[in-house]
C-alpha atoms as a PDB file:
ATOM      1  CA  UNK A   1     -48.068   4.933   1.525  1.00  0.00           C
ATOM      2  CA  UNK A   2     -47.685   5.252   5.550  1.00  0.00           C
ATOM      3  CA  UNK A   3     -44.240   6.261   6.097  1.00  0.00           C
ATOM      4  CA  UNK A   4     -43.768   2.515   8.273  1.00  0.00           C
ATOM      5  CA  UNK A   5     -45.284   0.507   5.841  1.00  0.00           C
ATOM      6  CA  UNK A   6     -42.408   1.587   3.409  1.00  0.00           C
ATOM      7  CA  UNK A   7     -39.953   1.506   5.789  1.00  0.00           C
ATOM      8  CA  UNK A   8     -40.868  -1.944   6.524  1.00  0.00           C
ATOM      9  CA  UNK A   9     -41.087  -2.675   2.724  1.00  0.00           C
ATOM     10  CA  UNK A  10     -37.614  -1.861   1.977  1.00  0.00           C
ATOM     11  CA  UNK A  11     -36.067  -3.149   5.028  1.00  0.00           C
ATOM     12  CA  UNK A  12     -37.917  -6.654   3.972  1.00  0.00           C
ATOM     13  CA  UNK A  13     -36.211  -6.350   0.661  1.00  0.00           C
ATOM     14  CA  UNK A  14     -32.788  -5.216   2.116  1.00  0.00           C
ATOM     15  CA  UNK A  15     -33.152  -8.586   4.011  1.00  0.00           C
ATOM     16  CA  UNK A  16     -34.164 -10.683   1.245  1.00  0.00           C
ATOM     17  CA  UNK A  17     -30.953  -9.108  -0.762  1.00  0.00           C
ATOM     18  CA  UNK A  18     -28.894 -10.065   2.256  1.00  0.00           C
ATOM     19  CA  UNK A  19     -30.054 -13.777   2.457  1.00  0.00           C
ATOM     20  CA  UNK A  20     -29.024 -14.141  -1.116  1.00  0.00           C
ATOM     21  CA  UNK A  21     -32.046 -13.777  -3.216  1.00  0.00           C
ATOM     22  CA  UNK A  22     -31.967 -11.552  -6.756  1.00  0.00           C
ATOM     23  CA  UNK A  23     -34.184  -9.114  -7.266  1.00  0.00           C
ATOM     24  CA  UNK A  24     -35.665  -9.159 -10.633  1.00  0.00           C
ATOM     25  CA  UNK A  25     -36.096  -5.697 -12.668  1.00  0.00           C
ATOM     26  CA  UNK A  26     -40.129  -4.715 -12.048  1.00  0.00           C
ATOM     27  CA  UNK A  27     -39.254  -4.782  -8.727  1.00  0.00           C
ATOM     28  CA  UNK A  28     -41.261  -6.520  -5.553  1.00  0.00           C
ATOM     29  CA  UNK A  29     -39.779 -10.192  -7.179  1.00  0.00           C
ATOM     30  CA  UNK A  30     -36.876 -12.147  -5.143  1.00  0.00           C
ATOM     31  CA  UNK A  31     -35.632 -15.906  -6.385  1.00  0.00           C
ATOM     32  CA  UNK A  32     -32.881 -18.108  -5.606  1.00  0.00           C
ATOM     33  CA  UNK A  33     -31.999 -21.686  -6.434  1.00  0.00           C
ATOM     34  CA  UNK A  34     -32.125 -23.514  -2.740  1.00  0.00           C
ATOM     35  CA  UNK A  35     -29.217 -25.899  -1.317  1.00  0.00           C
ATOM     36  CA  UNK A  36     -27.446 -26.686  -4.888  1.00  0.00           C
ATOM     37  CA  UNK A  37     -30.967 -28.879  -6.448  1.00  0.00           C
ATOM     38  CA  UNK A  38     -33.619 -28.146  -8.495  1.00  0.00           C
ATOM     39  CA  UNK A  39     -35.527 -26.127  -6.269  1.00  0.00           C
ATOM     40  CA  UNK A  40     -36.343 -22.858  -6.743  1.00  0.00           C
ATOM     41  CA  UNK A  41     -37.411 -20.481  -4.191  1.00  0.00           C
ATOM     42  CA  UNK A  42     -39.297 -17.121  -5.167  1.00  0.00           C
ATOM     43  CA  UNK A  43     -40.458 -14.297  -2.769  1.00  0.00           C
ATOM     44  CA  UNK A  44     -42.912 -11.347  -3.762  1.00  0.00           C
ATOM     45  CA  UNK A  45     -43.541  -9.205  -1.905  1.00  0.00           C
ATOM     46  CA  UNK A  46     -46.223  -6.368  -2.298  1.00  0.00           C
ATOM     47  CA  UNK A  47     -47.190  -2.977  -0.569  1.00  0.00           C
ATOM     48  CA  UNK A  48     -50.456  -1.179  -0.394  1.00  0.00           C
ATOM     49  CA  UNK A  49     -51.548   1.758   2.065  1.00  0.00           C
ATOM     50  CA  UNK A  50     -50.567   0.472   5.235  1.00  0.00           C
ATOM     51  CA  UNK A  51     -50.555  -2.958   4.469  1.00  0.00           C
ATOM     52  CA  UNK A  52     -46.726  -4.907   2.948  1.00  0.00           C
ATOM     53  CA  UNK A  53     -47.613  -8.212   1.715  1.00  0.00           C
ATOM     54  CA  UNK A  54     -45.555 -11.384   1.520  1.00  0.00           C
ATOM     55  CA  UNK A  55     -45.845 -14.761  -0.740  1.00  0.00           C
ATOM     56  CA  UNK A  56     -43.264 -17.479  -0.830  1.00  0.00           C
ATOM     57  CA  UNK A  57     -43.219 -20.262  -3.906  1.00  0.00           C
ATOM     58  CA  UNK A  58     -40.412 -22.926  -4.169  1.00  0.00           C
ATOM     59  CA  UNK A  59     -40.783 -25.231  -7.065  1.00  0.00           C
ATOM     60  CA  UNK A  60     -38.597 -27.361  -9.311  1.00  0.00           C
ATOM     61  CA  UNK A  61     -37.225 -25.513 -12.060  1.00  0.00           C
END
């Protein structure tokens, strides 16, 4: 991995941490209920060569 690419990985993580979200154990996998309802948000995020990835879901749990 390029040396920015995973500084940019685990600064995006870091952030995610910071706004709240858990991350679950294999790693790269945020969530967090949203506003008190039924929604749930989850954030992966992924990292390959030079390339760091990003997909947001929310969906009622």
């Amino acid at each position: 991995m390029r040396p920015q690419a995973g500084r940019r990985f685990r600064g995006l993580g870091q952030t995610l941490r910071d706004c709240g979200l858990k991350e679950h154990e294999e790693g790269g996998i945020y969530s967090t209920m949203t506003n008190g309802n039924d929604l749930r948000l989850e954030v992966g995020v992924r990292r390959w060569g030079a390339w760091v990835g990003v997909i947001e879901v929310q969906y009622r749990s």
